[in-house]
Protein backbone atom coordinates (compact mmCIF):
# COMPACT_ATOMS: atom_id res chain seq x y z
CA UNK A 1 -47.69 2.43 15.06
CA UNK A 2 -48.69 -0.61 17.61
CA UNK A 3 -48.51 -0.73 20.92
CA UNK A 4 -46.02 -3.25 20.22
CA UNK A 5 -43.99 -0.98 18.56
CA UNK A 6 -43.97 2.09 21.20
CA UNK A 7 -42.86 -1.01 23.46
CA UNK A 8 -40.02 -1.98 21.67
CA UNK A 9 -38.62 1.56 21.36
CA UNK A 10 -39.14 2.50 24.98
CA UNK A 11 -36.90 -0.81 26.04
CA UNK A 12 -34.59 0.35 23.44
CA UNK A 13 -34.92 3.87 24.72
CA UNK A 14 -34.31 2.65 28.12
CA UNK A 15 -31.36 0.49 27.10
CA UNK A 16 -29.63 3.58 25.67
CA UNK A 17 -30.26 5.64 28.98
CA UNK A 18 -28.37 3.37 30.12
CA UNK A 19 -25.47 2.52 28.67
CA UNK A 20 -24.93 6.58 27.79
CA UNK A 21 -25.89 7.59 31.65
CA UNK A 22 -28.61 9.89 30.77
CA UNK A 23 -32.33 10.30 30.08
CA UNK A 24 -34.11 11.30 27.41
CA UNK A 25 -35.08 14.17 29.19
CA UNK A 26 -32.58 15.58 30.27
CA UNK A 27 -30.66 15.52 26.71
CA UNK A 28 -33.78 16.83 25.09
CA UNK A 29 -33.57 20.31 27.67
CA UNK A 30 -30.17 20.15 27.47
CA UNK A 31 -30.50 20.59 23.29
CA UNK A 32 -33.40 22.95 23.23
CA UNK A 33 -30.94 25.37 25.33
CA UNK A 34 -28.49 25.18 22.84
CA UNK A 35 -30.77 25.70 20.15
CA UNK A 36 -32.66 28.85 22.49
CA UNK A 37 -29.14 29.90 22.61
CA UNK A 38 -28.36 30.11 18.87
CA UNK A 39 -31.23 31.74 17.69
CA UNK A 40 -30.39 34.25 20.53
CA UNK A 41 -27.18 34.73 19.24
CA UNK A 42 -28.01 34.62 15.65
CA UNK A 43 -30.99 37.25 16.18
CA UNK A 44 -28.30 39.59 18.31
CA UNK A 45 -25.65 39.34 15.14
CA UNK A 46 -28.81 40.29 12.66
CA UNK A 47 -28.75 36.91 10.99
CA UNK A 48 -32.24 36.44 12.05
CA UNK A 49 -35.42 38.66 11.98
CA UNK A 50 -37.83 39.39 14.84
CA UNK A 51 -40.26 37.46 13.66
CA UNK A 52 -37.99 34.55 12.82
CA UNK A 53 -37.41 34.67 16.71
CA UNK A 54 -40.73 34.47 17.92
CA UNK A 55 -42.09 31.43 19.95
């Protein structure tokens, strides 16, 4: 990818942070919980293996 490229998608990126009220960030954390949650969950109910649970 171009620098050009990387360009375009951060405008668009910022565009969208706009119009939706939230950054990147802060929606990335906020879906890594959920998913950190799950495989908590998940591991708890025995649908998941130790090692599948690992970092």
């Amino acid at each position: 990818p171009s620098a050009g490229d990387f360009q375009q998608r951060r405008r668009q990126a910022a565009k969208l942070s706009s119009f939706f009220g939230v950054e990147y960030r802060e929606l990335f954390t906020d879906v890594l919980e959920v998913i950190e949650d799950e495989v908590k969950n998940d591991s708890v109910q025995g649908h998941l293996s130790s090692e599948e649970t690992q970092v």
